[in-house]
PDB file of N, CA and C in Angstrom:
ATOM      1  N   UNK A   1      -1.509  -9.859  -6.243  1.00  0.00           N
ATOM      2  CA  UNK A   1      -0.749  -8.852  -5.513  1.00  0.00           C
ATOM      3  C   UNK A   1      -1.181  -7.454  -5.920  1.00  0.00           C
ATOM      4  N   UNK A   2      -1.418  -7.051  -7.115  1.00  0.00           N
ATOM      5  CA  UNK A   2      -2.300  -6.120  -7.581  1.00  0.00           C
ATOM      6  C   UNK A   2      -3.352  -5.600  -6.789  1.00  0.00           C
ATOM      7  N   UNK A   3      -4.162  -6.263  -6.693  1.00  0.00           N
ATOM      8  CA  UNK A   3      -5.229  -6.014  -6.036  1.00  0.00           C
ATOM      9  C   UNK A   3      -4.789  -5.488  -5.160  1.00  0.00           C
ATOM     10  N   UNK A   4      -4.158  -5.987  -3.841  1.00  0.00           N
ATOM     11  CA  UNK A   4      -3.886  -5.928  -2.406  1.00  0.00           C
ATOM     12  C   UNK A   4      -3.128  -4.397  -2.551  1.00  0.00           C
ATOM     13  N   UNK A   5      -2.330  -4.099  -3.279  1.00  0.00           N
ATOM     14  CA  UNK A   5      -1.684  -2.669  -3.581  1.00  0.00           C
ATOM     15  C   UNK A   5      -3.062  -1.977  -3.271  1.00  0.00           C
ATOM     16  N   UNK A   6      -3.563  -1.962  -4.683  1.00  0.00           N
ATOM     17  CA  UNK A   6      -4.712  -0.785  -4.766  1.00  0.00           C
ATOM     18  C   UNK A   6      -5.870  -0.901  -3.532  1.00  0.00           C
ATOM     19  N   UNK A   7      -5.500  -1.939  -2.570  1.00  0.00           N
ATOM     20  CA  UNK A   7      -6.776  -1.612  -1.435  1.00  0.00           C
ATOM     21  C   UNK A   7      -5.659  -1.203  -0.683  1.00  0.00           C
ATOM     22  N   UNK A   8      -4.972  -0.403  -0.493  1.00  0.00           N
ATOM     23  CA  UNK A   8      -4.411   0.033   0.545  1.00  0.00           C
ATOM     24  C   UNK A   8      -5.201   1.743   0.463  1.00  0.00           C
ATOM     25  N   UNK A   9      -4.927   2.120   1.729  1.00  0.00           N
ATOM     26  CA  UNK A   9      -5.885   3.257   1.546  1.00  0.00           C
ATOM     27  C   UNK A   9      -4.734   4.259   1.210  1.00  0.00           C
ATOM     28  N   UNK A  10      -5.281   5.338   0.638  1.00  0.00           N
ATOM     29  CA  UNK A  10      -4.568   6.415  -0.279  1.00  0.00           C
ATOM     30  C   UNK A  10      -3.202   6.979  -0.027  1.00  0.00           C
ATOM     31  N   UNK A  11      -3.387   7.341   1.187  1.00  0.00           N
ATOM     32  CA  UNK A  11      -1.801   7.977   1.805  1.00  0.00           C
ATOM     33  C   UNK A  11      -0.607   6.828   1.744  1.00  0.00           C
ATOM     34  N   UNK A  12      -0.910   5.577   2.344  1.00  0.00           N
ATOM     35  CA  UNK A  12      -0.054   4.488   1.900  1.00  0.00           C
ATOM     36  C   UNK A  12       0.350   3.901   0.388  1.00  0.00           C
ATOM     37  N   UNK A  13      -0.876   3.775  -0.497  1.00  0.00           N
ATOM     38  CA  UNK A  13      -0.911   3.930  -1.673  1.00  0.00           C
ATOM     39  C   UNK A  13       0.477   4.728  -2.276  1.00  0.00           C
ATOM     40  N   UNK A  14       0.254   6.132  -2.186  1.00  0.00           N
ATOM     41  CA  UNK A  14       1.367   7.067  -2.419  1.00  0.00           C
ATOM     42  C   UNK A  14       2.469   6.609  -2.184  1.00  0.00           C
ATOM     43  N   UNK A  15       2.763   6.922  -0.835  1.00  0.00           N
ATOM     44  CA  UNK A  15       3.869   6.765  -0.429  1.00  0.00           C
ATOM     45  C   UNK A  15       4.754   5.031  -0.952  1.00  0.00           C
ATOM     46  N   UNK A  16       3.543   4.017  -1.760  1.00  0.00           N
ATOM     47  CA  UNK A  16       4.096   2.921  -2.227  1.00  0.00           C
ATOM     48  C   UNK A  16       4.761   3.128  -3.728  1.00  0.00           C
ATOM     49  N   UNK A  17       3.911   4.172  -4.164  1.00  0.00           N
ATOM     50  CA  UNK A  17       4.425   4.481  -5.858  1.00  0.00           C
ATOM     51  C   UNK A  17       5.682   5.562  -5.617  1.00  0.00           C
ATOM     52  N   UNK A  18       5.896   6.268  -4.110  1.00  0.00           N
ATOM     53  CA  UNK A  18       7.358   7.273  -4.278  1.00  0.00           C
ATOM     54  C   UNK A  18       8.479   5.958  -3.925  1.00  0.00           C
ATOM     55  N   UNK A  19       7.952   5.241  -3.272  1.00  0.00           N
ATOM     56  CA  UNK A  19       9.195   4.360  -2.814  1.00  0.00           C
ATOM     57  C   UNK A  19       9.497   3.212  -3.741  1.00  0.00           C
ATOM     58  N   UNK A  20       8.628   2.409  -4.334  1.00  0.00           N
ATOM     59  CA  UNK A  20       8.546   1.851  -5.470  1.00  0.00           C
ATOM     60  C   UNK A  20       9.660   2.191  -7.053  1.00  0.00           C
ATOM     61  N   UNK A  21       9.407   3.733  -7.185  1.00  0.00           N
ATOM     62  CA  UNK A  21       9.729   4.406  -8.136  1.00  0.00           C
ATOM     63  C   UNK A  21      11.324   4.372  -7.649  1.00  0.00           C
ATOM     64  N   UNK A  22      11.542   4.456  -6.478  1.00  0.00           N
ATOM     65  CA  UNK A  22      12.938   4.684  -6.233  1.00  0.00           C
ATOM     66  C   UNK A  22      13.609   3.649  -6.389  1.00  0.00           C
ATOM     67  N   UNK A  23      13.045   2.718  -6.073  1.00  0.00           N
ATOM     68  CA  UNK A  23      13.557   1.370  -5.891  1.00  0.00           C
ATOM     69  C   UNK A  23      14.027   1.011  -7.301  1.00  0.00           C
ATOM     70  N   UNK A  24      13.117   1.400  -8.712  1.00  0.00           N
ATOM     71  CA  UNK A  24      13.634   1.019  -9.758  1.00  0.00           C
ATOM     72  C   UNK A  24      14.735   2.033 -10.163  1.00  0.00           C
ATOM     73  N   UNK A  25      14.827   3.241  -9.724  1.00  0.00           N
ATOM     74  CA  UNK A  25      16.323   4.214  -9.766  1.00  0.00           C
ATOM     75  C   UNK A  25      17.294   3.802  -9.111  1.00  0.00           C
ATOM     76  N   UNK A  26      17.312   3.235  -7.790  1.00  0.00           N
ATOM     77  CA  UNK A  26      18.159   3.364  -7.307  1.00  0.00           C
ATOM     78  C   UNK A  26      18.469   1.664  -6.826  1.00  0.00           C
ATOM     79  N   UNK A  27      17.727   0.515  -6.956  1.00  0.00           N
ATOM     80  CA  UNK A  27      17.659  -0.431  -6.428  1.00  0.00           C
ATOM     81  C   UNK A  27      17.145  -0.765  -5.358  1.00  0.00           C
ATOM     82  N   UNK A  28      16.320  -2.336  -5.233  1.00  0.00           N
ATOM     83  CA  UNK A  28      15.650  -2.525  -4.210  1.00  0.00           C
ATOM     84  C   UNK A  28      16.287  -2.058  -2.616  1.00  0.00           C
ATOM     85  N   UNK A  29      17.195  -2.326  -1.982  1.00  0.00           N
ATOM     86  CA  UNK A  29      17.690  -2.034  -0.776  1.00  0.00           C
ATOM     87  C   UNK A  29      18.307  -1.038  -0.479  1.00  0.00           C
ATOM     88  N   UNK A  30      16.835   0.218  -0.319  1.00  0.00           N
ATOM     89  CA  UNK A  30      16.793   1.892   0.176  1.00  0.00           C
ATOM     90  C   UNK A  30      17.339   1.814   1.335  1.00  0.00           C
ATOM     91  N   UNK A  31      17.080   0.690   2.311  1.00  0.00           N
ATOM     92  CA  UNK A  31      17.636   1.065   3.759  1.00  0.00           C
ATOM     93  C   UNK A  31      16.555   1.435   4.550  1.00  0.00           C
ATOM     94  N   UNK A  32      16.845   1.371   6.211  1.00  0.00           N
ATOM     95  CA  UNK A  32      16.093   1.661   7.104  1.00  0.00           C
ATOM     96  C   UNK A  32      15.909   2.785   6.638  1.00  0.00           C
ATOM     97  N   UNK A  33      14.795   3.970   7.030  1.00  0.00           N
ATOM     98  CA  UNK A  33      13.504   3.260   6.997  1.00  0.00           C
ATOM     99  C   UNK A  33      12.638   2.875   6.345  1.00  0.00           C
ATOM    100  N   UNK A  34      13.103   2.696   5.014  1.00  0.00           N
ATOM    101  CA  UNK A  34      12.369   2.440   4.211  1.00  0.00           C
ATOM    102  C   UNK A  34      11.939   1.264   3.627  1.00  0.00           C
ATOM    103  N   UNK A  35      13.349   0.277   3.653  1.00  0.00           N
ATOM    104  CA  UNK A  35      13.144  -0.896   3.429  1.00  0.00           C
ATOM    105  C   UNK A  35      13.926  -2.143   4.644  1.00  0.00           C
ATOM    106  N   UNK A  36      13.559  -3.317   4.938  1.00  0.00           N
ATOM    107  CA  UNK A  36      14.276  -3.894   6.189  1.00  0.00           C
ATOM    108  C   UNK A  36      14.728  -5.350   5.857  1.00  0.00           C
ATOM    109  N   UNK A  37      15.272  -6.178   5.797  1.00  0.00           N
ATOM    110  CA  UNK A  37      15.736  -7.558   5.427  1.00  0.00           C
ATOM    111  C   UNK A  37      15.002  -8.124   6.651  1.00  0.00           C
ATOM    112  N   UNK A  38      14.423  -8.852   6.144  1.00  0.00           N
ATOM    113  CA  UNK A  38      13.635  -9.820   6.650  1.00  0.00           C
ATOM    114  C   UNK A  38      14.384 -11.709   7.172  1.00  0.00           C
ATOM    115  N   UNK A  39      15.642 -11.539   6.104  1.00  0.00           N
ATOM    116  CA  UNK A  39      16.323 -12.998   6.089  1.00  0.00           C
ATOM    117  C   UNK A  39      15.912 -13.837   4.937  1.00  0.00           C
ATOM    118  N   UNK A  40      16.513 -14.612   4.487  1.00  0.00           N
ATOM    119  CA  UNK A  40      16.239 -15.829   3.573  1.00  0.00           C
ATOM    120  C   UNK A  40      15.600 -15.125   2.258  1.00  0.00           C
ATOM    121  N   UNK A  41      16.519 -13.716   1.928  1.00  0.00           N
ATOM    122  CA  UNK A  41      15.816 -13.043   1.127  1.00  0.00           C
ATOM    123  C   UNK A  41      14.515 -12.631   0.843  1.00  0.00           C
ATOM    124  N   UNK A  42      14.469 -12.291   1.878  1.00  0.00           N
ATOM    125  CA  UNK A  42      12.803 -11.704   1.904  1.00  0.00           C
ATOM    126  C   UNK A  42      13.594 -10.541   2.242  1.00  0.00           C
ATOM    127  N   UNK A  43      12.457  -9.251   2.150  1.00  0.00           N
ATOM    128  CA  UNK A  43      12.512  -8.015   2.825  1.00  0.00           C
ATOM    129  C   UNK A  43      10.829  -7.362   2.588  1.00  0.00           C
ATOM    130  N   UNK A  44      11.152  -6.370   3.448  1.00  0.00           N
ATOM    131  CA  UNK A  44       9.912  -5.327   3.781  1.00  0.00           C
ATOM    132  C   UNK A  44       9.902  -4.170   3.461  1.00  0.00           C
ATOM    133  N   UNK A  45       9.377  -3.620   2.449  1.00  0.00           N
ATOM    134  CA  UNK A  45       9.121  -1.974   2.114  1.00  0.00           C
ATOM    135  C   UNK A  45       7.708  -1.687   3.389  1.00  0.00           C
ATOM    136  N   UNK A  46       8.385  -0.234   3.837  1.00  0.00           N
ATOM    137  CA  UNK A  46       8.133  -0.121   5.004  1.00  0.00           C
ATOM    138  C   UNK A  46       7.464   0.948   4.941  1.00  0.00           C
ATOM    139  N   UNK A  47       6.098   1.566   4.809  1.00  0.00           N
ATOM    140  CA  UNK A  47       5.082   2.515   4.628  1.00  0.00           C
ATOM    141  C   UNK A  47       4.490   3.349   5.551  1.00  0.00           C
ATOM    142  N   UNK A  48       4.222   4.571   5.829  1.00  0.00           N
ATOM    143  CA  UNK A  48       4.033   5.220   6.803  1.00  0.00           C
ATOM    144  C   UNK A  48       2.860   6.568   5.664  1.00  0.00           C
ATOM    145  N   UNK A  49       1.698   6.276   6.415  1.00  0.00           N
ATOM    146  CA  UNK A  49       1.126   7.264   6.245  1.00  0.00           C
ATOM    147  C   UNK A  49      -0.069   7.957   6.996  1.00  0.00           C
ATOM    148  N   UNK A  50      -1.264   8.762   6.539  1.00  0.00           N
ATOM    149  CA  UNK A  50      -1.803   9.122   7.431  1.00  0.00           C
ATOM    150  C   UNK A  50      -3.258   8.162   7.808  1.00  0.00           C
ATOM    151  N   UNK A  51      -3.036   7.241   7.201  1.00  0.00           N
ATOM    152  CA  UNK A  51      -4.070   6.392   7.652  1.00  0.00           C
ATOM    153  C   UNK A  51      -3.508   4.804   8.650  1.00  0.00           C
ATOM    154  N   UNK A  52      -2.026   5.246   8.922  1.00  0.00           N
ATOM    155  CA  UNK A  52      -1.825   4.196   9.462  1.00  0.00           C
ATOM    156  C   UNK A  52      -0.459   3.623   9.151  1.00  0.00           C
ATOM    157  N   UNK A  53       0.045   2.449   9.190  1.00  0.00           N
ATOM    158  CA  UNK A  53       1.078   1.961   9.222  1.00  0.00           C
ATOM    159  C   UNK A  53       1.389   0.594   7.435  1.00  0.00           C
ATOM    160  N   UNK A  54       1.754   0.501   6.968  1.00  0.00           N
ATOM    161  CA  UNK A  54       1.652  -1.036   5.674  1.00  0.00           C
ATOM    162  C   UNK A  54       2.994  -1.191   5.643  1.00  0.00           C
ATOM    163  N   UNK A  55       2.454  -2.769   4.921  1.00  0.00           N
ATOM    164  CA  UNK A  55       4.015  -3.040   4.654  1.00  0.00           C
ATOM    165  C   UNK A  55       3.650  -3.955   3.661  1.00  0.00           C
ATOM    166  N   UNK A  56       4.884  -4.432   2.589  1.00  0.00           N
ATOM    167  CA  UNK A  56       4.815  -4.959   1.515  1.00  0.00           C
ATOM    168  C   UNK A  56       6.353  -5.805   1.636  1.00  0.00           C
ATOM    169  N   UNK A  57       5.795  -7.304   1.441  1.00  0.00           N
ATOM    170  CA  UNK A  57       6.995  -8.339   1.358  1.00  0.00           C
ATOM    171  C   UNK A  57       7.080  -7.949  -0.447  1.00  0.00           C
ATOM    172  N   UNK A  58       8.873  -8.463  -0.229  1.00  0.00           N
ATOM    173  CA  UNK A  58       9.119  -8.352  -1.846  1.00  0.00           C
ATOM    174  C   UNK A  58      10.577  -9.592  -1.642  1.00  0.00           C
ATOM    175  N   UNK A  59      10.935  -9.386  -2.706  1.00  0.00           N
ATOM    176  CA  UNK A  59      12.276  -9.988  -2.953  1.00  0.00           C
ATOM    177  C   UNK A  59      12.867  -9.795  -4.201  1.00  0.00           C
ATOM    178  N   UNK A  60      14.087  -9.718  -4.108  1.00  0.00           N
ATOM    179  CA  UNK A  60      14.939  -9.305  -5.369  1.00  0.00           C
ATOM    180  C   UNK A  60      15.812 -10.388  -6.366  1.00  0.00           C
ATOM    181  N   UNK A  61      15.275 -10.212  -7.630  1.00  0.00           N
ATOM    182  CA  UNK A  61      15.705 -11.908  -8.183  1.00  0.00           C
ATOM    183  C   UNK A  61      16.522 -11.264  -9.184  1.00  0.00           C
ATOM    184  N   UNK A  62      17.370 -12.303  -9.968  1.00  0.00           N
ATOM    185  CA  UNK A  62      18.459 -12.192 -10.890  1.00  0.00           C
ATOM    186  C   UNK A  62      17.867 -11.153 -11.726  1.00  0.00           C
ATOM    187  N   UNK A  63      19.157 -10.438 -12.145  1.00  0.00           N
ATOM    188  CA  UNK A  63      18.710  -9.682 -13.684  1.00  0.00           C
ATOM    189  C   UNK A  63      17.719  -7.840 -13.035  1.00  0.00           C
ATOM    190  N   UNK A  64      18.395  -7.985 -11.767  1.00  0.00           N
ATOM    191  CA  UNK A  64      17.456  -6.892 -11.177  1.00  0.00           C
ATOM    192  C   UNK A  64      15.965  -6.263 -11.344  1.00  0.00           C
ATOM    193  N   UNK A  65      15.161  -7.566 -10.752  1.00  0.00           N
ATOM    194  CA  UNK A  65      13.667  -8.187 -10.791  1.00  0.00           C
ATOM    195  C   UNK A  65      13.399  -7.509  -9.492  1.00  0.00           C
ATOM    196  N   UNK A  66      12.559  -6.771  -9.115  1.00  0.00           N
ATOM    197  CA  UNK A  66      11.800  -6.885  -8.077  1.00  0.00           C
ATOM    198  C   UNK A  66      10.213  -7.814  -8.230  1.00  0.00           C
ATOM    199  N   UNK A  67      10.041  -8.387  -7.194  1.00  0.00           N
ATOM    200  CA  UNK A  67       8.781  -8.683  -7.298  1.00  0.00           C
ATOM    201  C   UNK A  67       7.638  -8.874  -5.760  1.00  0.00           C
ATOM    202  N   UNK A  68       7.466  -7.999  -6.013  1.00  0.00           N
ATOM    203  CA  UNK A  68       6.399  -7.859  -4.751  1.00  0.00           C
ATOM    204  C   UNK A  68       5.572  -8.960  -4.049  1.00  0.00           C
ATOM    205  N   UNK A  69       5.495  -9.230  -3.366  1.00  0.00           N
ATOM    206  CA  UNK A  69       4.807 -11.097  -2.590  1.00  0.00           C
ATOM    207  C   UNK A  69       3.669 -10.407  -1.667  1.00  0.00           C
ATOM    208  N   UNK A  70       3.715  -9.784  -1.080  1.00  0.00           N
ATOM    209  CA  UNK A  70       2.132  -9.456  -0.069  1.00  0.00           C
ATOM    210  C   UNK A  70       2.556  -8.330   0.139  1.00  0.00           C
ATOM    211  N   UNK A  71       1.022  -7.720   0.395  1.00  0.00           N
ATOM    212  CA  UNK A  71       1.054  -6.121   1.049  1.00  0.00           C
ATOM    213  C   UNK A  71       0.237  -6.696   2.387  1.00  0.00           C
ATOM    214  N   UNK A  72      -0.270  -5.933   3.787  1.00  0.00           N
ATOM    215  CA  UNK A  72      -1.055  -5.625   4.827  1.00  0.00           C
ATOM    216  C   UNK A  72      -0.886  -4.432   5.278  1.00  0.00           C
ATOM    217  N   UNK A  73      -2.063  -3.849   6.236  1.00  0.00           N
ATOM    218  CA  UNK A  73      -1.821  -2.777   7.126  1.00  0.00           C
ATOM    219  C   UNK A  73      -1.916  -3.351   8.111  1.00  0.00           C
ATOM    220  N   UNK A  74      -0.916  -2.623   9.185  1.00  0.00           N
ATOM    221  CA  UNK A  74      -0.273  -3.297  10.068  1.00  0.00           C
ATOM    222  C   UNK A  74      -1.120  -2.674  11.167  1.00  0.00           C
ATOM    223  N   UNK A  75      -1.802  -3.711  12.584  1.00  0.00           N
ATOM    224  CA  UNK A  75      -2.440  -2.742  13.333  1.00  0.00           C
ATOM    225  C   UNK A  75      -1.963  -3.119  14.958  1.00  0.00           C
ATOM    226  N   UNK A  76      -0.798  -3.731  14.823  1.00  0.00           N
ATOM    227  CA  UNK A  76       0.505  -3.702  15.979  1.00  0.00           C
ATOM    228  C   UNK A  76       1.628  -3.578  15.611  1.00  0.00           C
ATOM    229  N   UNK A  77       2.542  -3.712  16.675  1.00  0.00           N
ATOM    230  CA  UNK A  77       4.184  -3.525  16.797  1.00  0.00           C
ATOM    231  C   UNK A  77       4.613  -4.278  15.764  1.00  0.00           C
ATOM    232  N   UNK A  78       4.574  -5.788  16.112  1.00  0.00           N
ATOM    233  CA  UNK A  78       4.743  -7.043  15.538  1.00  0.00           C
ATOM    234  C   UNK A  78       4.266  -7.508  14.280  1.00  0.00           C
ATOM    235  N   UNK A  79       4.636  -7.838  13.520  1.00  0.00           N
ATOM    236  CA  UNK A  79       4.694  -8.421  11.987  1.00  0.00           C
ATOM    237  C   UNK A  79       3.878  -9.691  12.704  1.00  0.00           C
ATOM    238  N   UNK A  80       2.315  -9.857  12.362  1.00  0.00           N
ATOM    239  CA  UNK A  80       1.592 -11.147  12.267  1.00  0.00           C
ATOM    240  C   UNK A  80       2.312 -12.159  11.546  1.00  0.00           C
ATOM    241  N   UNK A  81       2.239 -13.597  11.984  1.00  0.00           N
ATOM    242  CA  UNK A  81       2.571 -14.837  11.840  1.00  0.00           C
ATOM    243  C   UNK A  81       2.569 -15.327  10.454  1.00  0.00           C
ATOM    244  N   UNK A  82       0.682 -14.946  10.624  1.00  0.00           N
ATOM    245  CA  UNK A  82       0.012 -15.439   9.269  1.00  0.00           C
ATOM    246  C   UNK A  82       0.364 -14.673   8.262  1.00  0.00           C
ATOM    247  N   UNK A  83       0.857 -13.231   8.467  1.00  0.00           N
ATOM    248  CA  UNK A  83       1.470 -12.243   7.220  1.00  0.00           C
ATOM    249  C   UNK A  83       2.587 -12.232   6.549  1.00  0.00           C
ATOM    250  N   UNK A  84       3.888 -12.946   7.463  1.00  0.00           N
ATOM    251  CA  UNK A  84       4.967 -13.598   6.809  1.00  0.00           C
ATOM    252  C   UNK A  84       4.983 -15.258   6.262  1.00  0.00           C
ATOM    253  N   UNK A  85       3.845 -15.756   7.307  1.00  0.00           N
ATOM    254  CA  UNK A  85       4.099 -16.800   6.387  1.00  0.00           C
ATOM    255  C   UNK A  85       3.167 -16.764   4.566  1.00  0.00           C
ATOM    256  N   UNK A  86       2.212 -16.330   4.637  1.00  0.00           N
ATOM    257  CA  UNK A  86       1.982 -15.998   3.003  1.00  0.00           C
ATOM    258  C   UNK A  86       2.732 -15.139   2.262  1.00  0.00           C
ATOM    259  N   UNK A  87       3.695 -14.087   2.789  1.00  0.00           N
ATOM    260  CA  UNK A  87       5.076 -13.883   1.916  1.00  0.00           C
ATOM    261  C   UNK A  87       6.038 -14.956   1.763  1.00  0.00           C
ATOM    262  N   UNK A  88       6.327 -15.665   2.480  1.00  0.00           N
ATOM    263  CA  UNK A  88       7.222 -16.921   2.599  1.00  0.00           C
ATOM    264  C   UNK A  88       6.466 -17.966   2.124  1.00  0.00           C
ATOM    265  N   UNK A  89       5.715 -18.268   1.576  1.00  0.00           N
ATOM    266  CA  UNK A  89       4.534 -19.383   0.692  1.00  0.00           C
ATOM    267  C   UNK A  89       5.010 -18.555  -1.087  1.00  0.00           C
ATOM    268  N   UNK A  90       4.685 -17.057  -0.838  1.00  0.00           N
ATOM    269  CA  UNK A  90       5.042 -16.982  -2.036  1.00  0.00           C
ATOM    270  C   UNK A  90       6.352 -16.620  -2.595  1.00  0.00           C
ATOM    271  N   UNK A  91       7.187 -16.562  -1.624  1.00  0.00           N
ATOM    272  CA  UNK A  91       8.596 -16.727  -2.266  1.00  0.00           C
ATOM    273  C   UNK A  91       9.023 -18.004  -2.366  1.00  0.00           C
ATOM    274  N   UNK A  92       8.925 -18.956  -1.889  1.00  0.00           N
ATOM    275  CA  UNK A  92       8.702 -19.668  -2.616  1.00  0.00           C
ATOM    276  C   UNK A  92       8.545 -20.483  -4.232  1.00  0.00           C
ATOM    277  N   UNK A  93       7.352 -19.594  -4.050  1.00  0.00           N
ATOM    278  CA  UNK A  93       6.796 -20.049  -5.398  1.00  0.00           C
ATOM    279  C   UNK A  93       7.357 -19.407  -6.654  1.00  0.00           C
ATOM    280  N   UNK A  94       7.847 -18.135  -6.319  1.00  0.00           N
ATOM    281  CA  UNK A  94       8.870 -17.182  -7.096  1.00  0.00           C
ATOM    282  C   UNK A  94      10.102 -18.066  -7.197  1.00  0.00           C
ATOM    283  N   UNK A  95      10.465 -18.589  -6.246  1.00  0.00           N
ATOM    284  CA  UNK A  95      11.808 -18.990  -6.553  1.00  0.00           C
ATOM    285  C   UNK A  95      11.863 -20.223  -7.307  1.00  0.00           C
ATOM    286  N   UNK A  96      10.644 -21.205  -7.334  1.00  0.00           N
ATOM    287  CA  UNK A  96      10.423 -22.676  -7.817  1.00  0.00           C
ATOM    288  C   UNK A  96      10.233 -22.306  -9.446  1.00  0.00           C
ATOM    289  N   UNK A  97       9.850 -20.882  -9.740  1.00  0.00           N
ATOM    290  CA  UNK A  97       9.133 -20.505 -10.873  1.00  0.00           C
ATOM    291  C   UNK A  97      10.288 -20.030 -11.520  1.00  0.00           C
ATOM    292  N   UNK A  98      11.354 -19.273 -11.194  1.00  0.00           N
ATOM    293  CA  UNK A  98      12.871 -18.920 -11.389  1.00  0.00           C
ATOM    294  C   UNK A  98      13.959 -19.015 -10.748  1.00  0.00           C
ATOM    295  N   UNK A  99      14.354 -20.855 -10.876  1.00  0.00           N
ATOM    296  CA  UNK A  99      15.210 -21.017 -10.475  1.00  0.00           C
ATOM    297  C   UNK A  99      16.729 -20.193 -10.374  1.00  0.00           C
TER     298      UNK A  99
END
Protein backbone atom coordinates (compact mmCIF):
# COMPACT_ATOMS: atom_id res chain seq x y z
CA UNK A 1 0.00 0.00 0.00
CA UNK A 2 3.05 2.16 0.43
CA UNK A 3 4.10 2.06 -2.71
CA UNK A 4 0.71 2.85 -4.40
CA UNK A 5 0.60 6.19 -2.02
CA UNK A 6 3.93 7.44 -3.25
CA UNK A 7 2.97 6.80 -7.09
CA UNK A 8 0.29 9.03 -6.88
CA UNK A 9 1.31 12.12 -8.62
CA UNK A 10 2.25 15.14 -6.38
CA UNK A 11 -0.81 17.37 -5.97
CA UNK A 12 -2.81 14.21 -4.84
CA UNK A 13 0.10 13.04 -2.85
CA UNK A 14 -0.38 16.33 -0.73
CA UNK A 15 -3.56 16.68 -0.44
CA UNK A 16 -3.28 12.69 1.01
CA UNK A 17 -0.74 13.75 3.86
CA UNK A 18 -3.32 17.13 4.76
CA UNK A 19 -6.20 14.75 4.96
CA UNK A 20 -4.45 11.83 6.42
CA UNK A 21 -2.97 14.12 9.18
CA UNK A 22 -6.47 15.13 10.02
CA UNK A 23 -7.81 12.02 10.19
CA UNK A 24 -5.32 11.14 13.04
CA UNK A 25 -6.58 14.65 14.91
CA UNK A 26 -9.71 14.43 14.40
CA UNK A 27 -10.72 10.77 13.41
CA UNK A 28 -11.22 8.74 10.41
CA UNK A 29 -14.89 10.00 9.34
CA UNK A 30 -14.10 13.85 8.04
CA UNK A 31 -17.29 13.67 6.03
CA UNK A 32 -18.34 14.51 2.55
CA UNK A 33 -16.11 15.69 0.84
CA UNK A 34 -13.59 14.32 2.07
CA UNK A 35 -14.28 11.06 3.16
CA UNK A 36 -17.56 8.68 1.94
CA UNK A 37 -18.81 5.19 3.49
CA UNK A 38 -18.61 2.85 1.15
CA UNK A 39 -20.78 0.04 3.40
CA UNK A 40 -19.59 -3.10 5.15
CA UNK A 41 -17.07 -0.78 6.64
CA UNK A 42 -15.19 0.21 4.00
CA UNK A 43 -14.86 3.91 3.14
CA UNK A 44 -13.13 6.30 0.66
CA UNK A 45 -10.76 9.24 1.33
CA UNK A 46 -11.64 11.32 -1.44
CA UNK A 47 -8.69 13.41 -3.27
CA UNK A 48 -8.88 16.21 -5.56
CA UNK A 49 -6.03 17.72 -7.16
CA UNK A 50 -4.38 19.28 -10.03
CA UNK A 51 -3.47 16.32 -11.76
CA UNK A 52 -6.73 14.75 -11.53
CA UNK A 53 -9.08 12.94 -9.35
CA UNK A 54 -7.69 9.59 -6.40
CA UNK A 55 -9.08 7.82 -4.04
CA UNK A 56 -7.91 5.61 -1.22
CA UNK A 57 -10.03 2.59 0.39
CA UNK A 58 -9.37 2.43 4.17
CA UNK A 59 -11.19 1.12 7.15
CA UNK A 60 -11.30 1.83 10.74
CA UNK A 61 -10.47 -1.00 13.29
CA UNK A 62 -10.64 -1.27 17.15
CA UNK A 63 -8.42 0.83 19.35
CA UNK A 64 -8.67 3.74 16.68
CA UNK A 65 -6.51 1.98 13.78
CA UNK A 66 -6.76 3.37 10.53
CA UNK A 67 -5.51 1.28 7.88
CA UNK A 68 -5.38 2.11 4.39
CA UNK A 69 -6.37 -0.99 1.72
CA UNK A 70 -5.85 0.59 -1.95
CA UNK A 71 -5.16 3.86 -3.49
CA UNK A 72 -6.13 4.58 -7.67
CA UNK A 73 -6.56 7.59 -9.86
CA UNK A 74 -9.75 7.72 -10.92
CA UNK A 75 -10.32 8.41 -14.77
CA UNK A 76 -14.39 8.27 -14.65
CA UNK A 77 -17.51 9.09 -12.70
CA UNK A 78 -17.76 5.54 -11.41
CA UNK A 79 -15.61 3.68 -8.89
CA UNK A 80 -14.15 0.61 -11.24
CA UNK A 81 -15.30 -2.93 -10.27
CA UNK A 82 -11.87 -4.25 -10.18
CA UNK A 83 -10.87 -1.20 -7.68
CA UNK A 84 -13.34 -2.08 -4.97
CA UNK A 85 -13.09 -5.40 -5.27
CA UNK A 86 -9.14 -5.40 -4.29
CA UNK A 87 -10.17 -3.04 -1.36
CA UNK A 88 -12.76 -5.61 -0.38
CA UNK A 89 -10.07 -8.67 -0.86
CA UNK A 90 -8.10 -6.64 1.47
CA UNK A 91 -10.41 -5.91 4.09
CA UNK A 92 -10.84 -8.82 4.41
CA UNK A 93 -7.68 -9.86 5.10
CA UNK A 94 -7.42 -7.00 7.77
CA UNK A 95 -10.24 -8.27 9.40
CA UNK A 96 -9.15 -12.26 9.35
CA UNK A 97 -5.73 -10.75 10.67
CA UNK A 98 -7.71 -8.73 13.63
CA UNK A 99 -10.40 -10.32 14.58
Amino acid sequence: MQEEILALPDTLAARYVVLTRRMVALGPHLGEPHTKAFGDGLFELRLKGAEGIARVFFCALVGRRIMMLHSFVKKSNKTPQRELEVAQSRLKEVRHANP
